[in-house]
C-alpha atoms as a PDB file:
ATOM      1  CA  UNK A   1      97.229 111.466 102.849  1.00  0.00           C
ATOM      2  CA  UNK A   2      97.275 109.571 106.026  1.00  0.00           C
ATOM      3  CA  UNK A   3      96.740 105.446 105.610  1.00  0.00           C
ATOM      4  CA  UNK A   4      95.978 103.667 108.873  1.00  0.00           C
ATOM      5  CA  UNK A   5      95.355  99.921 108.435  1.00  0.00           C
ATOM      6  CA  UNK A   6      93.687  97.377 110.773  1.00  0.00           C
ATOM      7  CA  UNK A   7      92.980  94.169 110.782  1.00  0.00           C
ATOM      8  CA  UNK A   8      90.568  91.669 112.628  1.00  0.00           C
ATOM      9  CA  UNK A   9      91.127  87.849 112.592  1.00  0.00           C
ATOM     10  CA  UNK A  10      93.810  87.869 109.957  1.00  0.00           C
ATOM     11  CA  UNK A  11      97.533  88.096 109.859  1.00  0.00           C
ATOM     12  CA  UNK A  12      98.774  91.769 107.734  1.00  0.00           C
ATOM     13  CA  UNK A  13     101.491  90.646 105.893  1.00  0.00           C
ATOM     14  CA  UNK A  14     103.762  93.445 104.072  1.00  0.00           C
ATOM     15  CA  UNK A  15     103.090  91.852 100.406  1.00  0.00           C
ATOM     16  CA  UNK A  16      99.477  92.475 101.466  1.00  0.00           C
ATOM     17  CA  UNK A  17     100.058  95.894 103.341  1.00  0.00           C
ATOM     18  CA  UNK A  18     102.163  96.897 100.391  1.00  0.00           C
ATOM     19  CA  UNK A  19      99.569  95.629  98.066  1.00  0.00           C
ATOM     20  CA  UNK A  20      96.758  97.852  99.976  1.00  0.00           C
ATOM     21  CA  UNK A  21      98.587 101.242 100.340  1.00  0.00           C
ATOM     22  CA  UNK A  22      99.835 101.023  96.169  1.00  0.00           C
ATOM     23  CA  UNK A  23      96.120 100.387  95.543  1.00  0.00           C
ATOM     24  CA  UNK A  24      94.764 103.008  97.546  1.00  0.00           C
ATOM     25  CA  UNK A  25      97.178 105.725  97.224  1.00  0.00           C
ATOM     26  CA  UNK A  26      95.552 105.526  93.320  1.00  0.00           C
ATOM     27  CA  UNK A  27      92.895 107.397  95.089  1.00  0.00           C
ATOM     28  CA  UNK A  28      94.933 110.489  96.128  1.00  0.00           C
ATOM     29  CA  UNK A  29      95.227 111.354  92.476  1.00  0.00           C
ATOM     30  CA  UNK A  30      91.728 112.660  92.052  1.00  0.00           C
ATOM     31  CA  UNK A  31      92.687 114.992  95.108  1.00  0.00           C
ATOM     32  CA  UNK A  32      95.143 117.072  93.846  1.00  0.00           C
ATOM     33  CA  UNK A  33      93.477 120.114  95.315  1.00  0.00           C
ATOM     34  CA  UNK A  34      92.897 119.029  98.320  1.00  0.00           C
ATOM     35  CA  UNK A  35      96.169 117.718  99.034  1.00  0.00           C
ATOM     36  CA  UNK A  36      97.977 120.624  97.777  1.00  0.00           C
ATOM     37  CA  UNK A  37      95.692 122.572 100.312  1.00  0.00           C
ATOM     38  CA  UNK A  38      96.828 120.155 103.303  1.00  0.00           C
ATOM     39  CA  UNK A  39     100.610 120.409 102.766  1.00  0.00           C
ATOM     40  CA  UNK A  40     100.001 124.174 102.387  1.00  0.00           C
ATOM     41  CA  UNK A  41      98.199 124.474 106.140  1.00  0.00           C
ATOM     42  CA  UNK A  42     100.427 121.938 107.184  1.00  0.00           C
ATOM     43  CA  UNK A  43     103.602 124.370 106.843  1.00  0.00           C
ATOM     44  CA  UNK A  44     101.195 127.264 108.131  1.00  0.00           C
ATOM     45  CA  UNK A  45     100.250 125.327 111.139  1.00  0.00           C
ATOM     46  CA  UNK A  46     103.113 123.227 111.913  1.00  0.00           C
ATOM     47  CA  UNK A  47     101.123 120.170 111.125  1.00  0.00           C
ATOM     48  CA  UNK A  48      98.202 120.963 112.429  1.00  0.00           C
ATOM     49  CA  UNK A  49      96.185 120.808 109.065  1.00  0.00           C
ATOM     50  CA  UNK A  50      92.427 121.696 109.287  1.00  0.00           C
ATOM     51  CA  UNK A  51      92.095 120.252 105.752  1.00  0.00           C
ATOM     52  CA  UNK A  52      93.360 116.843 106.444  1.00  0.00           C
ATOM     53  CA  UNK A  53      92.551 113.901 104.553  1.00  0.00           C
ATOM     54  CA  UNK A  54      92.938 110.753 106.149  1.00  0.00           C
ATOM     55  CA  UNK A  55      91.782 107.291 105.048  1.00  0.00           C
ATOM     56  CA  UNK A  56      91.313 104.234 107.843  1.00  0.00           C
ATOM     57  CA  UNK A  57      91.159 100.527 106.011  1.00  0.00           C
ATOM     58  CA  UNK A  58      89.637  97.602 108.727  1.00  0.00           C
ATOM     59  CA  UNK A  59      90.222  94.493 106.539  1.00  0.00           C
ATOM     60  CA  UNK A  60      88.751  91.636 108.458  1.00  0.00           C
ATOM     61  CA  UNK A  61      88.327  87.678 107.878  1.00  0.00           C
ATOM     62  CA  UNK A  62      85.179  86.212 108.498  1.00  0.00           C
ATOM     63  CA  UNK A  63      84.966  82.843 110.272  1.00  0.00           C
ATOM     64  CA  UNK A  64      81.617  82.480 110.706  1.00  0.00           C
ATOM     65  CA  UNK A  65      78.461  81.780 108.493  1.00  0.00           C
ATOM     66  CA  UNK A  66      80.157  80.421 105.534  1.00  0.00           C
ATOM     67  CA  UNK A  67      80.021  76.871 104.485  1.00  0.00           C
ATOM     68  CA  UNK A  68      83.591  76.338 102.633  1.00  0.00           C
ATOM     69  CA  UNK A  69      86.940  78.959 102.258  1.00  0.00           C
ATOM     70  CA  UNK A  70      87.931  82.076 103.404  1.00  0.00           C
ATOM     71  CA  UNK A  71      85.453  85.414 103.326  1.00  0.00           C
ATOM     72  CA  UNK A  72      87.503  88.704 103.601  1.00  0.00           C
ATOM     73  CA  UNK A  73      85.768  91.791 104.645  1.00  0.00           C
ATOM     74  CA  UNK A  74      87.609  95.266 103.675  1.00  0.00           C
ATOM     75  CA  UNK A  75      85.764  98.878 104.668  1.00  0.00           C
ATOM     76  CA  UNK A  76      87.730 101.757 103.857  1.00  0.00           C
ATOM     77  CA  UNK A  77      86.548 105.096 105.469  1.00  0.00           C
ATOM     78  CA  UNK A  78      88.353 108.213 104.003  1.00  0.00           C
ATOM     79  CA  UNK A  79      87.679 111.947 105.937  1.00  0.00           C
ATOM     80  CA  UNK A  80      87.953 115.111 103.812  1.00  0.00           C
ATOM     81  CA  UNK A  81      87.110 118.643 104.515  1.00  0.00           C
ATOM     82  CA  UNK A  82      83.019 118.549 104.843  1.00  0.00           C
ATOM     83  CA  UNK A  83      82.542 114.724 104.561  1.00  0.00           C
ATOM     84  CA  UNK A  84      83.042 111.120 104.970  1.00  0.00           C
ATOM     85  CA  UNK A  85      82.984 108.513 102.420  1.00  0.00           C
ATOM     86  CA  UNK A  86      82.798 104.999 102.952  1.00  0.00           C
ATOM     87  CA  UNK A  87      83.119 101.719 100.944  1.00  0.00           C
ATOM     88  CA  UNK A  88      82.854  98.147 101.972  1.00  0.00           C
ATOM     89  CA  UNK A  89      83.504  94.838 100.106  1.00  0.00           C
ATOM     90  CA  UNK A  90      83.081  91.144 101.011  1.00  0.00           C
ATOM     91  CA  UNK A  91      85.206  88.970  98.499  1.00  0.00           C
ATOM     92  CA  UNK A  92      86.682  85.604  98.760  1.00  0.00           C
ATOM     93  CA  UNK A  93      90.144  87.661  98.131  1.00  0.00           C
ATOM     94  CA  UNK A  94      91.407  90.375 100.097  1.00  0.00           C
ATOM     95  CA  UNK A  95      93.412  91.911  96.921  1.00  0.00           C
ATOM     96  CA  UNK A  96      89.683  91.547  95.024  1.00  0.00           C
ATOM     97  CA  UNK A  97      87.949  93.176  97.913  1.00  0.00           C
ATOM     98  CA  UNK A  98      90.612  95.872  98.087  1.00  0.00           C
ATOM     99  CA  UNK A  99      90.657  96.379  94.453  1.00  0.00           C
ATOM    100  CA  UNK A 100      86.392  97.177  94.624  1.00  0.00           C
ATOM    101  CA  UNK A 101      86.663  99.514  97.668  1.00  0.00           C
ATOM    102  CA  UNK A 102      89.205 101.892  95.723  1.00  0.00           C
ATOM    103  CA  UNK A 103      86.891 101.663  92.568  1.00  0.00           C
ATOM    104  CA  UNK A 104      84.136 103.008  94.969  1.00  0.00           C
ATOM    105  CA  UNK A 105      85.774 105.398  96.620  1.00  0.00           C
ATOM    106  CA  UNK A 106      87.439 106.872  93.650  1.00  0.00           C
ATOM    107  CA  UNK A 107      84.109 107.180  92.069  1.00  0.00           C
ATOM    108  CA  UNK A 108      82.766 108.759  95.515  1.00  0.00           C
ATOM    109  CA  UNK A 109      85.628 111.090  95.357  1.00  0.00           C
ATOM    110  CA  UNK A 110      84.414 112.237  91.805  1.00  0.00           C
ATOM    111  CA  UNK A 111      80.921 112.773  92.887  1.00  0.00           C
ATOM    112  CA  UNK A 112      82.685 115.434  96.119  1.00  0.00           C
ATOM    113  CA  UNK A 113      84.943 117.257  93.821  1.00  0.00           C
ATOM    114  CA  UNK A 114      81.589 117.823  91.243  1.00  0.00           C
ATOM    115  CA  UNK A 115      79.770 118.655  93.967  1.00  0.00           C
ATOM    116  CA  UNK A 116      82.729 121.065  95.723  1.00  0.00           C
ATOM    117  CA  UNK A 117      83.342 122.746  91.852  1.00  0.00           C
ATOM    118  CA  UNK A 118      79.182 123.393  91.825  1.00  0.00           C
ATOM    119  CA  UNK A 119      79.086 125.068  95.087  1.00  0.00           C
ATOM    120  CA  UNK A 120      82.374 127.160  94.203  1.00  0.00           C
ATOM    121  CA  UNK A 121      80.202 128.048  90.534  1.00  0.00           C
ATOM    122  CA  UNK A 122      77.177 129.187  92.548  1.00  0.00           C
ATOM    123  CA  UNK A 123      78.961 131.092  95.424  1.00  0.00           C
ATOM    124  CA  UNK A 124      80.761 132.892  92.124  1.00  0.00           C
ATOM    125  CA  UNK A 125      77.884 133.628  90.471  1.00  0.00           C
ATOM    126  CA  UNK A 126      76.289 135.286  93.578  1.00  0.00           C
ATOM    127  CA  UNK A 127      78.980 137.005  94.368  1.00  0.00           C
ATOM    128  CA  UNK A 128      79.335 138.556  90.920  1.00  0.00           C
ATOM    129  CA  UNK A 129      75.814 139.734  91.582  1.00  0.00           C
ATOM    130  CA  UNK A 130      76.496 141.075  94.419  1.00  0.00           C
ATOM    131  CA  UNK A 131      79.177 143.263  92.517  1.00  0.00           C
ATOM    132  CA  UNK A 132      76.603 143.971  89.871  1.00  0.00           C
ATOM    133  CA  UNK A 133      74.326 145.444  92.607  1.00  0.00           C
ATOM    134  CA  UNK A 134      77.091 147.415  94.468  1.00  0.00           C
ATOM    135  CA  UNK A 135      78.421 148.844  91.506  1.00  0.00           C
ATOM    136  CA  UNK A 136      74.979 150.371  90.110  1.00  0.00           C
ATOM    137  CA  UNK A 137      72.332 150.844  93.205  1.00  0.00           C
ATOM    138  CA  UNK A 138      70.722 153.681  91.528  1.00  0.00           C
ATOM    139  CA  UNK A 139      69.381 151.715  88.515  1.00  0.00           C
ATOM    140  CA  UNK A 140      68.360 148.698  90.492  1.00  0.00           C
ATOM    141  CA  UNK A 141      66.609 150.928  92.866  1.00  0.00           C
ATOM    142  CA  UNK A 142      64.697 152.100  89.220  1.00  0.00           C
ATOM    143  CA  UNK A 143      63.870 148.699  88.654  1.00  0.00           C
ATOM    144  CA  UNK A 144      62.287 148.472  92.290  1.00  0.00           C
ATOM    145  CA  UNK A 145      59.809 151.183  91.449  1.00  0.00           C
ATOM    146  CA  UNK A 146      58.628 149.775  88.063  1.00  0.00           C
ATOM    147  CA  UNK A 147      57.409 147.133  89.610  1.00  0.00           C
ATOM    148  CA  UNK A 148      54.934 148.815  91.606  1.00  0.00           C
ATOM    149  CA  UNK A 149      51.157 149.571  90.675  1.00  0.00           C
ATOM    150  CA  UNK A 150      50.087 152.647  91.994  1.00  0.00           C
END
């Protein structure tokens, strides 16, 4: 997994950059599959993955519209094969507003793995039907006829 950080209005110092990438590489664990998929094209393609999985962090500080102290601003944007998930925190400390954006994105990374194992499930089940269909075409063409009133 790919990390890019930027920052706007604020200085990225490598306690905090180190900080960031420990607390988001947490995330890459509920990607096993995915990952393993990436390093696999990678050697195919010569690093030209189709399934890569990148993740862009914009940490910002705001100046204005606050009466008293700092405001930090973190949006983490992570591309996977089929989607885009986003997460965005305001915080009064950029380690707190790091710290929520991996909790949502690991639990947005949940929801696309249940929602990649259901659509695997269904395409299985069809094609099992499929099989069921092309392995006995005389008795569902019985079952056809039964139907009909004549």
């Amino acid at each position: 997994m790919e990390i890019k950080i930027r920052t706007k209005n604020m200085e990225l110092t490598g306690h905090l950059k180190k900080y960031v990438k420990d607390k988001l590489t947490k995330v890459e664990k509920f990607l096993p599959n995915l990952l393993a998929k990436q390093e696999k094209d990678e050697k195919k393609v010569g690093g030209d993955a189709k399934a890569r999985v990148n993740l862009e962090i914009e940490m910002e500080k705001i100046t204005r519209g606050q009466n008293k102290g700092d405001v930090y601003r973190v949006e983490a944007q992570m591309f996977l094969p089929g989607a885009s998930l986003r997460a965005e925190d305001v915080s009064t400390s950029p380690k707190e507003a790091v710290s929520e954006v991996r909790y949502e994105l690991q639990r947005q990374v949940k929801e696309y793995k249940d929602k990649q194992s259901t659509l695997q499930r269904k395409g299985e089940i069809k094609a099992k039907k499929i099989r069921e269909k092309a392995a006995n075409p005389k008795e569902e063409e019985a079952d056809d006829y039964e139907d009909l009133n004549f």
